[in-house]
Protein backbone atom coordinates (compact mmCIF):
# COMPACT_ATOMS: atom_id res chain seq x y z
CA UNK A 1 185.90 66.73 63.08
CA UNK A 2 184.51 65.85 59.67
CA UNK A 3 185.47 62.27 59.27
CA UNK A 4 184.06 61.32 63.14
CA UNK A 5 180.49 62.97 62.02
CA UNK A 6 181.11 61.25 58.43
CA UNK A 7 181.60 57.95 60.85
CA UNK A 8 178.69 58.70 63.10
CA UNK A 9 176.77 59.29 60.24
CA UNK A 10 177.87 55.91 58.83
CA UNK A 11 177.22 53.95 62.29
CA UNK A 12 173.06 55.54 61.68
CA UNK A 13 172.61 54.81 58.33
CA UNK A 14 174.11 51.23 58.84
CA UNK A 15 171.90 50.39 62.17
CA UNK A 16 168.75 51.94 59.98
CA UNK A 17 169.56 49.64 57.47
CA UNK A 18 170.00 46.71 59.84
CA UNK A 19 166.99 47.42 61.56
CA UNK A 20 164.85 47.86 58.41
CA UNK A 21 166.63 43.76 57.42
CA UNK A 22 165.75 42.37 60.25
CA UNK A 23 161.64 44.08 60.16
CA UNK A 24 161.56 42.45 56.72
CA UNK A 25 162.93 39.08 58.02
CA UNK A 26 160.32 38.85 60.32
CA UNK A 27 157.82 40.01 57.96
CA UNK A 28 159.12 37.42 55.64
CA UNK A 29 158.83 34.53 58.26
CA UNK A 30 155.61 35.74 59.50
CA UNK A 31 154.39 35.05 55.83
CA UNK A 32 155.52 31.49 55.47
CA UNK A 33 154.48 30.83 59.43
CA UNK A 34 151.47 31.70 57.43
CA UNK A 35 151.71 29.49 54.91
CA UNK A 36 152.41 26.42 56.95
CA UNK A 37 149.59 26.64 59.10
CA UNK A 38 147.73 23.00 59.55
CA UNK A 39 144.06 23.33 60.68
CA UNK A 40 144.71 23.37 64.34
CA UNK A 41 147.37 25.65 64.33
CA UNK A 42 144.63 27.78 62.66
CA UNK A 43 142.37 27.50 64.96
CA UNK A 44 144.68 28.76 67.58
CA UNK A 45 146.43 32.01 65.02
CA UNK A 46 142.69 32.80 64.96
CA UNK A 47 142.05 32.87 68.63
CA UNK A 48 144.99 35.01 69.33
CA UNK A 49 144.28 37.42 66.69
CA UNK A 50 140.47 37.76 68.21
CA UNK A 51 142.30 38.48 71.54
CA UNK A 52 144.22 40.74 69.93
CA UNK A 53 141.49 42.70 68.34
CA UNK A 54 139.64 42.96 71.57
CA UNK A 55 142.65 44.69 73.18
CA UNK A 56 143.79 47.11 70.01
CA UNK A 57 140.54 48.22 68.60
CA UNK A 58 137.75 47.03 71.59
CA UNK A 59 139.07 48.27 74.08
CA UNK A 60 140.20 51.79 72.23
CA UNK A 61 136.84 52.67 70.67
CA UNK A 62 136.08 55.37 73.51
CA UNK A 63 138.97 56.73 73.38
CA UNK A 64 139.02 56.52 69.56
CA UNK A 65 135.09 58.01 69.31
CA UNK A 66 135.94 60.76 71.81
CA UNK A 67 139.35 62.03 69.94
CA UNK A 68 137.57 61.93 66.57
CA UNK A 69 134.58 63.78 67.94
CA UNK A 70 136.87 66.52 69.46
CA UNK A 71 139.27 66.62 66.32
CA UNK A 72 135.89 66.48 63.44
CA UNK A 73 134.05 69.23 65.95
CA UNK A 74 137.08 71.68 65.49
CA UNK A 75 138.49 71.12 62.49
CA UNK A 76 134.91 71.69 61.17
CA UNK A 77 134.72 74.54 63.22
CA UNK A 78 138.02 76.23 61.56
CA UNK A 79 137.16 75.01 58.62
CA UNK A 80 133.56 76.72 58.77
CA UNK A 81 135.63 80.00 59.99
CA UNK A 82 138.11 80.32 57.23
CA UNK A 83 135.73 79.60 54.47
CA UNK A 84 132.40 81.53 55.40
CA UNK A 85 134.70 84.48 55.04
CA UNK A 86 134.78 84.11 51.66
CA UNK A 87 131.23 82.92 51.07
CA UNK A 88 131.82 78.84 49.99
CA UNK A 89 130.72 77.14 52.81
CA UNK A 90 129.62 74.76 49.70
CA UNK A 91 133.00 73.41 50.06
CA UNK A 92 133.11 72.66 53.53
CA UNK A 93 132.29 68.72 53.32
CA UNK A 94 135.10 68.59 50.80
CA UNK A 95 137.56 70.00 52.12
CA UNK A 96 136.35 68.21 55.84
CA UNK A 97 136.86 65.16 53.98
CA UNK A 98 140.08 65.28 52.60
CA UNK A 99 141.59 66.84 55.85
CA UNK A 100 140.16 63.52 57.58
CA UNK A 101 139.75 60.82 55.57
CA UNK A 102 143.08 61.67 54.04
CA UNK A 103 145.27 62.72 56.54
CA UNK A 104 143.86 62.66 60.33
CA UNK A 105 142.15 59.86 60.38
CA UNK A 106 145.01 57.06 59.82
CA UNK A 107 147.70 59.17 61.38
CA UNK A 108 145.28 59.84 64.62
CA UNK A 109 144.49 55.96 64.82
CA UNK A 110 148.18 55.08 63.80
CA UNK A 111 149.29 56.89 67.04
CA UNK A 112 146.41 55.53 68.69
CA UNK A 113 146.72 52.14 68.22
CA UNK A 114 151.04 52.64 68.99
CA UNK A 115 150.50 54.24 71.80
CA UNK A 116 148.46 51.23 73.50
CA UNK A 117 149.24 48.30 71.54
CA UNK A 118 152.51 49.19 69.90
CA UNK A 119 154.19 49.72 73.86
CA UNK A 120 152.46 47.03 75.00
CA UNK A 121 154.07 44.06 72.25
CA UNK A 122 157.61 45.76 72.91
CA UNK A 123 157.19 45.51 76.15
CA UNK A 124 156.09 41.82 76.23
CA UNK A 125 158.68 40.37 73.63
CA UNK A 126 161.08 41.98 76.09
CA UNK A 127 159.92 40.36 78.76
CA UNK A 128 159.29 37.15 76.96
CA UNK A 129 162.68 36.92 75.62
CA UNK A 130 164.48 37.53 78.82
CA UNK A 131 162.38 35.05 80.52
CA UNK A 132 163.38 32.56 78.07
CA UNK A 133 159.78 31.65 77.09
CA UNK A 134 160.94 32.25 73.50
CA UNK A 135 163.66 29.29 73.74
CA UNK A 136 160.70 27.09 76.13
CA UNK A 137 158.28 27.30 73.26
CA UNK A 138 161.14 26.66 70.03
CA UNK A 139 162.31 23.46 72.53
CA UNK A 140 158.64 22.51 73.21
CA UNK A 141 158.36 22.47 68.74
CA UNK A 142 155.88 25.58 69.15
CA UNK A 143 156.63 27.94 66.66
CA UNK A 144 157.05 31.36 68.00
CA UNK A 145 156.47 33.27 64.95
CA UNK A 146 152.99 31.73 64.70
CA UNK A 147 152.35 31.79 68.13
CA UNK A 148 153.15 35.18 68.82
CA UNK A 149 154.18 37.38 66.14
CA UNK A 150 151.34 36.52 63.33
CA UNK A 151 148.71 36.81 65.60
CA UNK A 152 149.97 40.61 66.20
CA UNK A 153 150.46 41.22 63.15
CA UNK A 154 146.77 40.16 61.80
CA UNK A 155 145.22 41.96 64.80
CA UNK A 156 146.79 45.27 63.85
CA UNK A 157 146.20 45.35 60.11
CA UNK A 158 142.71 44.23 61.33
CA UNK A 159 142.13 46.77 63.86
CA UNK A 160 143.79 49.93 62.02
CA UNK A 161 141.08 49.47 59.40
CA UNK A 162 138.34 49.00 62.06
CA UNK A 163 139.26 52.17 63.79
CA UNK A 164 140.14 54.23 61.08
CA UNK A 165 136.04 53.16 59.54
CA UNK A 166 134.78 54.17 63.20
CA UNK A 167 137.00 57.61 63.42
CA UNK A 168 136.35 58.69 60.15
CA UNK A 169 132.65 57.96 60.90
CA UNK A 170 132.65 59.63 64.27
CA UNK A 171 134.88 62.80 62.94
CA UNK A 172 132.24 63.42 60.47
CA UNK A 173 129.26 62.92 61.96
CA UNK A 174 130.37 63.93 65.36
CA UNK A 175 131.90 66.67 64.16
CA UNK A 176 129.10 67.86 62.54
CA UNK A 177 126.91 67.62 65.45
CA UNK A 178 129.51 69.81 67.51
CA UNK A 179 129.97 72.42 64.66
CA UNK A 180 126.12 72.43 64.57
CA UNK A 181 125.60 74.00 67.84
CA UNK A 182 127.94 76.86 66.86
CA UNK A 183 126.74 77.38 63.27
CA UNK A 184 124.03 77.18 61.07
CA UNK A 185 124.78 74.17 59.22
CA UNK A 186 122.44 71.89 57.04
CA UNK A 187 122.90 68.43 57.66
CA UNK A 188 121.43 66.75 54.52
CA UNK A 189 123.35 69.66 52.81
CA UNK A 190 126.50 68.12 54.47
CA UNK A 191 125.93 64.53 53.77
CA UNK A 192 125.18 65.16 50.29
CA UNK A 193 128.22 67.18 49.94
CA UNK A 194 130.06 64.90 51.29
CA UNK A 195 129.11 61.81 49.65
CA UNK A 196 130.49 63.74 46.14
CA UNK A 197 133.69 64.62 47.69
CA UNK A 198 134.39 61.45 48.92
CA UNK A 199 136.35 59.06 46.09
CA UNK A 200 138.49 56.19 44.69
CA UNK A 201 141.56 58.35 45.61
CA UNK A 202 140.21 59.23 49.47
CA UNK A 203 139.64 55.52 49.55
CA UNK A 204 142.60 54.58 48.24
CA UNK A 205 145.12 56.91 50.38
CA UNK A 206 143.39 55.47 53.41
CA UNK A 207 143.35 51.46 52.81
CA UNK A 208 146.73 52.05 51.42
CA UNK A 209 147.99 54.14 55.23
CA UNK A 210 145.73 51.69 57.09
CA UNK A 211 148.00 48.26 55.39
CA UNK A 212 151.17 49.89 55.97
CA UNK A 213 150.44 51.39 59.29
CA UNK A 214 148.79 48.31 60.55
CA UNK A 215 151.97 45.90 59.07
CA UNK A 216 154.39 48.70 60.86
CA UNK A 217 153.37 49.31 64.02
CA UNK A 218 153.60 45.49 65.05
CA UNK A 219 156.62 44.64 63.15
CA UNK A 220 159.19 47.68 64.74
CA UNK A 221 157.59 46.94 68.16
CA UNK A 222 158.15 43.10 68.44
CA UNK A 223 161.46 43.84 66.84
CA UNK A 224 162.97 46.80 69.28
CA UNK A 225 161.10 44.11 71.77
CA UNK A 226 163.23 41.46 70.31
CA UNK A 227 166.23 43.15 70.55
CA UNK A 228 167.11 42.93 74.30
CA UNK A 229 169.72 40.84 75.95
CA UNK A 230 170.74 40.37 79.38
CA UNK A 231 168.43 42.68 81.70
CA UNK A 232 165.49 43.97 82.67
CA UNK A 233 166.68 47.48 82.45
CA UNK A 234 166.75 47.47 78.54
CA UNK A 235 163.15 46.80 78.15
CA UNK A 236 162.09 50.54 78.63
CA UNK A 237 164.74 51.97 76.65
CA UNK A 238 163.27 49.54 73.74
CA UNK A 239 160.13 50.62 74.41
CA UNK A 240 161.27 54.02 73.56
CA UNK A 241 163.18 53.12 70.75
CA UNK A 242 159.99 51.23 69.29
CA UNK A 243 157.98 53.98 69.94
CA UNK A 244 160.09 56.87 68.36
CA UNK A 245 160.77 55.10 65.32
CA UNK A 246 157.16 53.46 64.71
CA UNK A 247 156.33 57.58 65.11
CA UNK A 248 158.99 58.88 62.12
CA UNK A 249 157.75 55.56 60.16
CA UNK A 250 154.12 56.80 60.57
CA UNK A 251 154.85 60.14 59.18
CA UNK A 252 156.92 59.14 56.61
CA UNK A 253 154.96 56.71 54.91
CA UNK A 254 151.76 58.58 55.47
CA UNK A 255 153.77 61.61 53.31
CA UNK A 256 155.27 59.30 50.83
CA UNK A 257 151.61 57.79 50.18
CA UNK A 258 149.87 60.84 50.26
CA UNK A 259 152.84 62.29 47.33
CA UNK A 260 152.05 59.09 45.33
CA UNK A 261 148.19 59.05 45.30
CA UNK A 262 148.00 62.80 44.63
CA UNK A 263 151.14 63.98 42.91
C-alpha cells in the first residue's frame, strides 16, 4: 500500500514538473518569436493582439463593472458593519482598499478573464492541432508561435491590467455608491481616505498579480490545448485540465506574492 501511493505520488509530482517544462518552453520561444519579429510580422502580432484585447477585456467590461459593483457594494457594506461597532469607520477606505486592490481585484479578474478567454484558447489550440492547421502553417514557413501564441500572450498581460484598473475603479466607487444608500457615508471623506491608504506596496502587489496572472492564464491554456492527440473527445477534458490548474496557479501565486510584498 505505501510504495503504490509513494509511486502515485511520484507519477504527480513528475507530470507537474513536466507540465511546468514545457509552460516555460513556450514561454521561452514566445520570447525569441519576439525577438525575431521583422516589421511586417509586427504589424500582423499587433493586429492579433488588438483582436485579442477586444475579446478578453472589451467584451468583459459589463460583466467585469457589474461583479465589481456587487463585490465593492458588499464588502463595503460588511466592512461598514464590523467596524461602526467599534466606532472607526475612519478606517473603512483602508481597509476597503487593501481587501480590493490587494486581494479581490486580480483574483476576481484572474478568474474572469480564465473563465472566457482562458477556455476559449484551450479550446482552439485543440481544435487547431487536431485539424492540422498547426503543421499547414509550420509547412507554409508561418511561425505558429508568433502567429498564435504571442499574440495571446500580449493580449492577456494587456487586458489583466486593463480590467483589474476598471474593477478596482468600479469596486470603489461603485461600491461606495451602493453602501451609500444603506449608510451615512461621506464621499469626499472616502476619497480622501482612500487616496492615503492607497501605496507603493498596494501598487506593487497588484502589477506584480496582474504580470503573472496575465503570463499564466495564456500559457497553461494553449499548453493543456496543445496537449491533445488523436480525437475530438480530448479537447473538453483539456479544457478542464487547463481550467483547474490555471485556478490552483491563480491562488497560489496570488498567496506567494501577497507573503513576499507584506511579510
Amino acid at each position: 500500500m505505501a510504495e503504490q501511493w509513494a509511486a502515485r505520488l511520484g507519477g504527480r509530482v513528475r507530470r507537474a514538473f513536466a507540465q511546468l517544462g514545457s509552460v516555460s518552453w513556450l514561454l521561452a520561444q514566445c520570447v525569441r518569436a519576439a525577438l525575431r519579429l521583422q516589421p511586417e510580422q509586427l504589424r500582423v502580432v499587433l493586429d492579433m493582439t488588438r483582436i485579442q484585447i477586444r475579446f478578453t477585456a472589451l467584451d468583459a467590461l459589463p460583466l467585469c463593472c457589474l461583479t465589481a459593483t456587487l463585490l465593492g457594494g458588499i464588502t463595503l457594506l460588511q466592512v461598514f458593519g464590523q467596524l461602526s461597532a467599534y466606532g472607526v469607520e475612519s478606517y473603512l477606505s483602508r481597509v476597503l482598499a487593501q481587501l480590493v486592490i490587494r486581494e479581490l481585484g486580480p483574483l476576481m479578474v484572474g478568474i474572469l478573464v480564465l473563465s472566457r478567454s482562458g477556455t476559449a484558447m484551450a479550446t482552439e489550440m485543440a481544435s487547431r492541432k487536431l485539424s492540422g492547421e498547426l503543421d499547414a502553417l509550420c509547412a507554409s514557413g508561418v511561425d505558429p508561435v508568433q502567429y498564435l501564441l504571442l499574440p495571446r500572450l500580449l493580449g492577456g498581460v494587456i487586458s489583466m491590467f486593463s480590467l483589474v484598473i476598471v474593477f478596482d475603479a468600479v469596486a470603489l466607487l461603485g461600491g461606495f455608491a451602493v453602501a451609500w444608500l444603506q449608510r451615512p457615508l461621506s464621499l469626499p471623506f472616502f476619497l480622501h481616505a482612500l487616496g492615503r491608504a492607497i501605496g507603493h506596496r498596494e501598487l506593487a502587489a497588484t502589477f506584480g498579480k496582474c504580470l503573472v496572472f496575465g503570463l499564466a492564464i495564456p500559457l497553461l491554456c494553449t499548453a493543456h490545448g496543445l496537449r491533445v492527440k488523436r480525437s475530438s473527445t480530448e479537447i473538453p477534458q483539456a479544457v478542464t485540465r487547463a481550467c483547474v490548474v490555471s485556478l490552483g496557479v491563480l491562488l497560489l501565486a496570488g498567496a506567494l506574492l501577497s507573503v513576499l510584498i507584506y511579510a
